[in-house]
PDB file of N, CA and C in Angstrom:
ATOM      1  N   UNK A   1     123.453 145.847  89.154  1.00  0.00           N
ATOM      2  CA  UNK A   1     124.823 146.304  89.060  1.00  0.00           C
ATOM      3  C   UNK A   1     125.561 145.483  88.005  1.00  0.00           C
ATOM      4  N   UNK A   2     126.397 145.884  87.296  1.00  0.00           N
ATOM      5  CA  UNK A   2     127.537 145.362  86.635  1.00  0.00           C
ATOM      6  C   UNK A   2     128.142 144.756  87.016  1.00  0.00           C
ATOM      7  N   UNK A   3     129.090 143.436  86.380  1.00  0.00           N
ATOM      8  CA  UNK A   3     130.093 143.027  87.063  1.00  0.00           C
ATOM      9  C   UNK A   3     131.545 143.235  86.749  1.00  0.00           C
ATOM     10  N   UNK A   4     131.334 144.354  86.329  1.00  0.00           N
ATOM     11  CA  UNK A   4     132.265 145.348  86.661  1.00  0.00           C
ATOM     12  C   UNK A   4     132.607 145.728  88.020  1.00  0.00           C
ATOM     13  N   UNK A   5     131.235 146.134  88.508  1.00  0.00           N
ATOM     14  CA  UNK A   5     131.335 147.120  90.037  1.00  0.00           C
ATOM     15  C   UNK A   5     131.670 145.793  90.894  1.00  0.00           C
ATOM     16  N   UNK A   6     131.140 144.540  90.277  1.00  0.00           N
ATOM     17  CA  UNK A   6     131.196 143.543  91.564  1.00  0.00           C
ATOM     18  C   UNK A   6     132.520 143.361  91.995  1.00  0.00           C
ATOM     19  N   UNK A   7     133.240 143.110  90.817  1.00  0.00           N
ATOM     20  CA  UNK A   7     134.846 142.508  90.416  1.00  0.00           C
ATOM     21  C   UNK A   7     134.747 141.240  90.067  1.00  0.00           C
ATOM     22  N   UNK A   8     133.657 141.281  89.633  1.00  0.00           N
ATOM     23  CA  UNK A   8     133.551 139.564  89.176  1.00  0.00           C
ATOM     24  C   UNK A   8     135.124 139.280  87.866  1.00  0.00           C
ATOM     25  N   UNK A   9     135.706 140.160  87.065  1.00  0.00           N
ATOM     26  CA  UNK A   9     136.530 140.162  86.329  1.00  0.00           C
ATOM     27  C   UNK A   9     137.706 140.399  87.044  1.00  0.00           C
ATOM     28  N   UNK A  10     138.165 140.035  88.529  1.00  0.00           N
ATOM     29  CA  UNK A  10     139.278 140.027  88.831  1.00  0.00           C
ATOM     30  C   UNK A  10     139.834 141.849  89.348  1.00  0.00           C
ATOM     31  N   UNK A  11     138.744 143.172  88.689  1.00  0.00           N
ATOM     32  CA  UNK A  11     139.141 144.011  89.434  1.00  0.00           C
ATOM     33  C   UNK A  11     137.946 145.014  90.430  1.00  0.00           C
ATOM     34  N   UNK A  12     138.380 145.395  91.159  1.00  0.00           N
ATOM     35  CA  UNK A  12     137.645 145.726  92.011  1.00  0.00           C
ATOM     36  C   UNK A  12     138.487 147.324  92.416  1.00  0.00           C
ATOM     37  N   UNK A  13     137.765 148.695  93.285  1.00  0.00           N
ATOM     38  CA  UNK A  13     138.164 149.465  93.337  1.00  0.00           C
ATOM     39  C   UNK A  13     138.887 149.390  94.277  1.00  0.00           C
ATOM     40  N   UNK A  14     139.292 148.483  94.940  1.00  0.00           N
ATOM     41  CA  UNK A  14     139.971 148.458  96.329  1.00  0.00           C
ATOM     42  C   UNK A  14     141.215 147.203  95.820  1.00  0.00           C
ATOM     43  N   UNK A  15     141.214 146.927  94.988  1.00  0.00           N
ATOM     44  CA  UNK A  15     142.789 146.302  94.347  1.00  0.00           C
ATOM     45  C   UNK A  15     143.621 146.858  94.122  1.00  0.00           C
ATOM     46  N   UNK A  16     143.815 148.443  94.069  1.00  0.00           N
ATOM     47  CA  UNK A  16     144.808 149.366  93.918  1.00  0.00           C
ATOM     48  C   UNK A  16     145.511 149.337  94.971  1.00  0.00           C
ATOM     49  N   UNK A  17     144.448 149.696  96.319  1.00  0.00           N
ATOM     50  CA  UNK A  17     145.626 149.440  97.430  1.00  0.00           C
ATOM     51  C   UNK A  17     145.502 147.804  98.052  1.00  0.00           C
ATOM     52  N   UNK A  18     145.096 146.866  97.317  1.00  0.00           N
ATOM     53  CA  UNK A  18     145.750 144.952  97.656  1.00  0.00           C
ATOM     54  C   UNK A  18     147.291 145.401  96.622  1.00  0.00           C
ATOM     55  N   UNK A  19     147.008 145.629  95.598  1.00  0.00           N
ATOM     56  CA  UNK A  19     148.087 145.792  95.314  1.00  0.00           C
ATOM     57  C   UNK A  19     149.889 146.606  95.647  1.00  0.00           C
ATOM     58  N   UNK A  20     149.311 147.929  95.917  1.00  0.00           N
ATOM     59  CA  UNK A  20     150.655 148.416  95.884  1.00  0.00           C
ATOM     60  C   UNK A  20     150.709 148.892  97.456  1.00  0.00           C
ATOM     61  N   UNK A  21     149.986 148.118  98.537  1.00  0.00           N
ATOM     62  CA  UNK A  21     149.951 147.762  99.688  1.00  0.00           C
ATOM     63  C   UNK A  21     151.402 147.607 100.392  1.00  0.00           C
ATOM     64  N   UNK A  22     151.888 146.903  99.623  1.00  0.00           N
ATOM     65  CA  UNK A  22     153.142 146.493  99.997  1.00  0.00           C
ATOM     66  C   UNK A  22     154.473 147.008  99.699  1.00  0.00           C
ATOM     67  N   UNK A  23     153.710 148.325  99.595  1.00  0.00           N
ATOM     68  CA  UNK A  23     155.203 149.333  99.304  1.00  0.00           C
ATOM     69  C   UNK A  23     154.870 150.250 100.635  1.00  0.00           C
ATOM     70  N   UNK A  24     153.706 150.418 101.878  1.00  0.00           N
ATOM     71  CA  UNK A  24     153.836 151.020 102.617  1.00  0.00           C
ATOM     72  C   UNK A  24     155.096 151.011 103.174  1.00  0.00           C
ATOM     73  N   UNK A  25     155.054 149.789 103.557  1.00  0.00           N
ATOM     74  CA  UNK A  25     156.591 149.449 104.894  1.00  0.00           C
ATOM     75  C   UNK A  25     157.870 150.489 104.237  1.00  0.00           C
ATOM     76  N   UNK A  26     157.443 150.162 102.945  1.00  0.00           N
ATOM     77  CA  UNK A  26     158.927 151.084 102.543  1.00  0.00           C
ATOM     78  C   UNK A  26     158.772 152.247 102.538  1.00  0.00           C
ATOM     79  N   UNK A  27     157.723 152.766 102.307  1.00  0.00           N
ATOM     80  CA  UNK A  27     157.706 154.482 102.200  1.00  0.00           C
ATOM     81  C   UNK A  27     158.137 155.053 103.474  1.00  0.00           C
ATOM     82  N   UNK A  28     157.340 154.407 104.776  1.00  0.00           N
ATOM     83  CA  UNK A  28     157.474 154.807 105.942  1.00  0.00           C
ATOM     84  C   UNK A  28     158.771 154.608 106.322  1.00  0.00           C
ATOM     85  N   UNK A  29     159.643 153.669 106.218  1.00  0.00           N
ATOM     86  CA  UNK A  29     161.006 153.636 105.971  1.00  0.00           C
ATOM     87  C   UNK A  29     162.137 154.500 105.906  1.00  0.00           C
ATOM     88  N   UNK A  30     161.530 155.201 104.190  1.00  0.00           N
ATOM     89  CA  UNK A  30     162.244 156.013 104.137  1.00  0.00           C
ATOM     90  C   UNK A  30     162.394 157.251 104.035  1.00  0.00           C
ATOM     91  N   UNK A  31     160.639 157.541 104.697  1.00  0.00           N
ATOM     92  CA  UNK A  31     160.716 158.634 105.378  1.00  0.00           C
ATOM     93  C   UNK A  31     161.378 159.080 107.229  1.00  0.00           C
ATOM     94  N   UNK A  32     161.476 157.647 107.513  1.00  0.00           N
ATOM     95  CA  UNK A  32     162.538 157.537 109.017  1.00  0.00           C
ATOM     96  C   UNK A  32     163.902 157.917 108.447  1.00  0.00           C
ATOM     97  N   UNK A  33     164.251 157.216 107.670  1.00  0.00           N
ATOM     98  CA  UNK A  33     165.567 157.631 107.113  1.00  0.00           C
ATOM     99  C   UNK A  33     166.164 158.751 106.867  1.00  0.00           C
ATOM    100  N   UNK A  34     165.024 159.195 105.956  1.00  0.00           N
ATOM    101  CA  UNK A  34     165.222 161.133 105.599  1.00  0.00           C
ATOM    102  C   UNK A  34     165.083 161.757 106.454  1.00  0.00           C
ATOM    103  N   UNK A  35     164.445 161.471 107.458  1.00  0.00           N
ATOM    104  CA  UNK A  35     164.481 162.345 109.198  1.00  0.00           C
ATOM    105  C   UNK A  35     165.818 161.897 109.862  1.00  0.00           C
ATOM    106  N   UNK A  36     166.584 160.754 109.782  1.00  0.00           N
ATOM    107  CA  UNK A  36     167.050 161.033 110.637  1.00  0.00           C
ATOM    108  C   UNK A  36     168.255 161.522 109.782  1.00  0.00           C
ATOM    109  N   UNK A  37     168.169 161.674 108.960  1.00  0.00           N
ATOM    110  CA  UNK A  37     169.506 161.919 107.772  1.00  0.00           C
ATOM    111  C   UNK A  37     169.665 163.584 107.766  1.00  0.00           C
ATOM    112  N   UNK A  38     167.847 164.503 108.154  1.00  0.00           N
ATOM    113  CA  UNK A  38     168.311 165.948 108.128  1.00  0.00           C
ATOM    114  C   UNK A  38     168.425 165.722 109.634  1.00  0.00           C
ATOM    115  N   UNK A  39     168.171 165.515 110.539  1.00  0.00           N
ATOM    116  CA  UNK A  39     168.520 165.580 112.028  1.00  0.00           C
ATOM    117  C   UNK A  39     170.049 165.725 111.748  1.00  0.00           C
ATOM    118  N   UNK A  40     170.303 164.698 111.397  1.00  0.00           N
ATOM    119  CA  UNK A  40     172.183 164.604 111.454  1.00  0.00           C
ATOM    120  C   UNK A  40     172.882 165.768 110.963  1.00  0.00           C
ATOM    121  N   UNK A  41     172.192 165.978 109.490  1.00  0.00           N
ATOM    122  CA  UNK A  41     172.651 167.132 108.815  1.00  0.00           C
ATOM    123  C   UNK A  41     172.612 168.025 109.542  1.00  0.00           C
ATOM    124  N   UNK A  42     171.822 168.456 110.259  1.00  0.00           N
ATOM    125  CA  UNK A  42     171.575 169.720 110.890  1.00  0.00           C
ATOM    126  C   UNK A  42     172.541 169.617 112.275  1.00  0.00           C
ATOM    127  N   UNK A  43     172.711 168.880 112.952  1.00  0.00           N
ATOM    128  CA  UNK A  43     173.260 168.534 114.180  1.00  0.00           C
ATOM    129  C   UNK A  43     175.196 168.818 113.247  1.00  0.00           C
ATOM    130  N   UNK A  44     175.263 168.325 112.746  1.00  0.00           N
ATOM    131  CA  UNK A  44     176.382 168.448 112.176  1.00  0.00           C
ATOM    132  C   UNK A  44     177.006 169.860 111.636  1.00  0.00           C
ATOM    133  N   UNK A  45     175.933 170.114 111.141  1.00  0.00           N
ATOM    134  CA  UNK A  45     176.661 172.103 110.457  1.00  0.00           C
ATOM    135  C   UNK A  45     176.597 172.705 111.734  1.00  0.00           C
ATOM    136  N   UNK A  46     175.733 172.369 112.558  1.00  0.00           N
ATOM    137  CA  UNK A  46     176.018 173.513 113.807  1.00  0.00           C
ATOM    138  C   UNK A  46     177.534 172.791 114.688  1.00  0.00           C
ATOM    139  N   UNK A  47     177.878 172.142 114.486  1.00  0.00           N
ATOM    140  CA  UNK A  47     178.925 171.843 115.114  1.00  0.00           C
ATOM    141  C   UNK A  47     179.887 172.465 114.189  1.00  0.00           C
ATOM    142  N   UNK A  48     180.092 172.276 112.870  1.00  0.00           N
ATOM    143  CA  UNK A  48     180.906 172.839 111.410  1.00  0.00           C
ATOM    144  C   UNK A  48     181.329 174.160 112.177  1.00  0.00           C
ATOM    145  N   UNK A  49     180.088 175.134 112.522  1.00  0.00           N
ATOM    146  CA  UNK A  49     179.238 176.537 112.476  1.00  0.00           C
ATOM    147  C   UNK A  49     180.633 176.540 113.861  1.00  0.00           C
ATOM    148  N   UNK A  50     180.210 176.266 115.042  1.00  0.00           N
ATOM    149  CA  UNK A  50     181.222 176.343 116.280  1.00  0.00           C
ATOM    150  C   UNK A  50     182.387 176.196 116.083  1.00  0.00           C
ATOM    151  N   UNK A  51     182.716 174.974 115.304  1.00  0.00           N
ATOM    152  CA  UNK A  51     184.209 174.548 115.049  1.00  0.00           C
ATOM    153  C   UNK A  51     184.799 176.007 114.356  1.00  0.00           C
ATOM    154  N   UNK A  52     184.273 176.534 113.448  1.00  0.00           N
ATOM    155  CA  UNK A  52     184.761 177.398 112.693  1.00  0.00           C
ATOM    156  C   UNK A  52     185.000 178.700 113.439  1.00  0.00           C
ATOM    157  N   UNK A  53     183.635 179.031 114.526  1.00  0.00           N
ATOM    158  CA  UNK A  53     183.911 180.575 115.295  1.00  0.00           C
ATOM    159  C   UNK A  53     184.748 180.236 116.421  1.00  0.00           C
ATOM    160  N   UNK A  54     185.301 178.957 116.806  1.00  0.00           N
ATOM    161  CA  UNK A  54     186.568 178.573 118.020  1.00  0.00           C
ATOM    162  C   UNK A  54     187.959 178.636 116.921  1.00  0.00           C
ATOM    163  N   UNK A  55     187.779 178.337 115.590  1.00  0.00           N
ATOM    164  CA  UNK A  55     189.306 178.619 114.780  1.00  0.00           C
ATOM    165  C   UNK A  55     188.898 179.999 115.050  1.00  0.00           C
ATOM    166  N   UNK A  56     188.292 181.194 114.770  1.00  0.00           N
ATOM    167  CA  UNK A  56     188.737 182.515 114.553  1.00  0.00           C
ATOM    168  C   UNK A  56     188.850 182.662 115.821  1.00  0.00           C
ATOM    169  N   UNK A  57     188.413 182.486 116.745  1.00  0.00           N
ATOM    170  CA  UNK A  57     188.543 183.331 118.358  1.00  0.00           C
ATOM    171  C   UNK A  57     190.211 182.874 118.309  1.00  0.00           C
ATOM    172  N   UNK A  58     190.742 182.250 118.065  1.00  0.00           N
ATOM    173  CA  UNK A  58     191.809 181.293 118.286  1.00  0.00           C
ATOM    174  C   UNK A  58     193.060 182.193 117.770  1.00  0.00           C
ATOM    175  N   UNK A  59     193.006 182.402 116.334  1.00  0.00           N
ATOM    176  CA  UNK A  59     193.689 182.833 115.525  1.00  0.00           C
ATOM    177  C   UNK A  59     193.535 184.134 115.736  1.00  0.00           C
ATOM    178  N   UNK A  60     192.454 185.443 116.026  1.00  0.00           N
ATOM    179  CA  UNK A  60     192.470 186.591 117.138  1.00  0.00           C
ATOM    180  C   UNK A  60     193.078 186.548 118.061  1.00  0.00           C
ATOM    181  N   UNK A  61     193.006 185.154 118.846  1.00  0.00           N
ATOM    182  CA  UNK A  61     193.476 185.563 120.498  1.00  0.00           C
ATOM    183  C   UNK A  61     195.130 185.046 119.858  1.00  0.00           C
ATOM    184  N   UNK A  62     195.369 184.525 119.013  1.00  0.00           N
ATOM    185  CA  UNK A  62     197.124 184.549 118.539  1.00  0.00           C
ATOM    186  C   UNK A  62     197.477 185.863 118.280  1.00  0.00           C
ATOM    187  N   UNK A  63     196.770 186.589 117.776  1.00  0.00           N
ATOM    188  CA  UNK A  63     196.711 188.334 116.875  1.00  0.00           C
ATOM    189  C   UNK A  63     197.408 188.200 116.016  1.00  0.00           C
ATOM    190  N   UNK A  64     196.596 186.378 115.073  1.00  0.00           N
ATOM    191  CA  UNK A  64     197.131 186.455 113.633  1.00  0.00           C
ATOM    192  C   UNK A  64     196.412 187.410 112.452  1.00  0.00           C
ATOM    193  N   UNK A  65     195.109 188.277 112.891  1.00  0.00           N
ATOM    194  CA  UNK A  65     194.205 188.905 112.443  1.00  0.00           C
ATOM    195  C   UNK A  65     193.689 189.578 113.302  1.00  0.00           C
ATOM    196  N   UNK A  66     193.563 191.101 112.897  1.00  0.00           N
ATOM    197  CA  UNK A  66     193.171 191.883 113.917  1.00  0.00           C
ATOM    198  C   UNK A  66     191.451 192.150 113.897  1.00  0.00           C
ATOM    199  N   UNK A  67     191.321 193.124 114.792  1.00  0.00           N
ATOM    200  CA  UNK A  67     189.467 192.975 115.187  1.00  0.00           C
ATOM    201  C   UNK A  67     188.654 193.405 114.085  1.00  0.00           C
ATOM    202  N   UNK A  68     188.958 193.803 113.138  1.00  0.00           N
ATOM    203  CA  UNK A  68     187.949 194.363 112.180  1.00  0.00           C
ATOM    204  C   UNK A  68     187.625 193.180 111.160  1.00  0.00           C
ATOM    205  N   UNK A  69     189.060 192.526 111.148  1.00  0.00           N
ATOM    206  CA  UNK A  69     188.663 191.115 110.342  1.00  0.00           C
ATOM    207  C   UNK A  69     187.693 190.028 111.343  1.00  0.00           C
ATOM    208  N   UNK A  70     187.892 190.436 112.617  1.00  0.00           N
ATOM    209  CA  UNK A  70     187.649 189.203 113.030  1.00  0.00           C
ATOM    210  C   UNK A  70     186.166 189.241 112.771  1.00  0.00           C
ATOM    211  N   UNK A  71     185.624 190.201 113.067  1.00  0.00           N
ATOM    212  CA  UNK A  71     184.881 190.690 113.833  1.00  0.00           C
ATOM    213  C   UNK A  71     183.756 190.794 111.902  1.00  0.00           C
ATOM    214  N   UNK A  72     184.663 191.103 110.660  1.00  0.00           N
ATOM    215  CA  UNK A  72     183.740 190.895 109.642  1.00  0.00           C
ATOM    216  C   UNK A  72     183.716 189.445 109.068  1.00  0.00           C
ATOM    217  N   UNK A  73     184.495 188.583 110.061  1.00  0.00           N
ATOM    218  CA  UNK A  73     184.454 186.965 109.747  1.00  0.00           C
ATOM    219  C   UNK A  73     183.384 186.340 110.033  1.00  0.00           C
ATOM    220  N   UNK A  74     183.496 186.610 111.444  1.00  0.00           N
ATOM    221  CA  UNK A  74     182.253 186.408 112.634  1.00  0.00           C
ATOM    222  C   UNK A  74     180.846 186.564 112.158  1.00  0.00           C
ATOM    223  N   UNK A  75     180.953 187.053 111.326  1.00  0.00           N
ATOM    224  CA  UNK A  75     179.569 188.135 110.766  1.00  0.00           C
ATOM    225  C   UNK A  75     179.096 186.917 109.456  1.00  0.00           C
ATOM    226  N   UNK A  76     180.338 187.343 108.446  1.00  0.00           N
ATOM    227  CA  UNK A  76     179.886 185.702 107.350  1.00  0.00           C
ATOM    228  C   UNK A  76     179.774 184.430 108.490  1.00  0.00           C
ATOM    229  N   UNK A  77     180.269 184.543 109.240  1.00  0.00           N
ATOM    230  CA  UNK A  77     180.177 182.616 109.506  1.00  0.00           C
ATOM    231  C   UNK A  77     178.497 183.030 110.470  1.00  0.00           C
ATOM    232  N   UNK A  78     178.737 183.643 110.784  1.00  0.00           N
ATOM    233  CA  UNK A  78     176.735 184.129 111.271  1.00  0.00           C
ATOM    234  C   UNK A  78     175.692 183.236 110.333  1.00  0.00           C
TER     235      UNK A  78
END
């Protein structure tokens, strides 16, 4: 064999990951992060989503807008 294959010259095929080994912790990181960042996102527009169809029920049940609006509001905020 070569000592190439050995690593007698300091590289070897398994120095790629001695080396950049130490960026796991972070990847995994900030892939926790980005999960919990669309969790939130998502937890959040559906609340947006409610908040918005309790203003129209609201502003109907005032009969600041009658049923055909409400009712093609209801439909976009769908």
């Amino acid at each position: 064999m070569t000592a190439w294959a050995h690593g007698w010259y300091g590289y070897a095929p398994h120095m790629g990951l001695e080396v950049w080994g130490w960026l796991w912790p972070f990847l995994w990181l900030g892939l926790l992060v980005l999960g919990v960042y669309l969790v939130a996102r998502a937890l959040t527009r559906r609340e947006r989503t409610d908040r918005a169809l309790e203003i129209l029920r609201e502003r109907y049940a005032r009969g600041e807008i009658d049923k055909e609006t409400f009712e093609r509001m209801k439909r976009d905020l769908a």
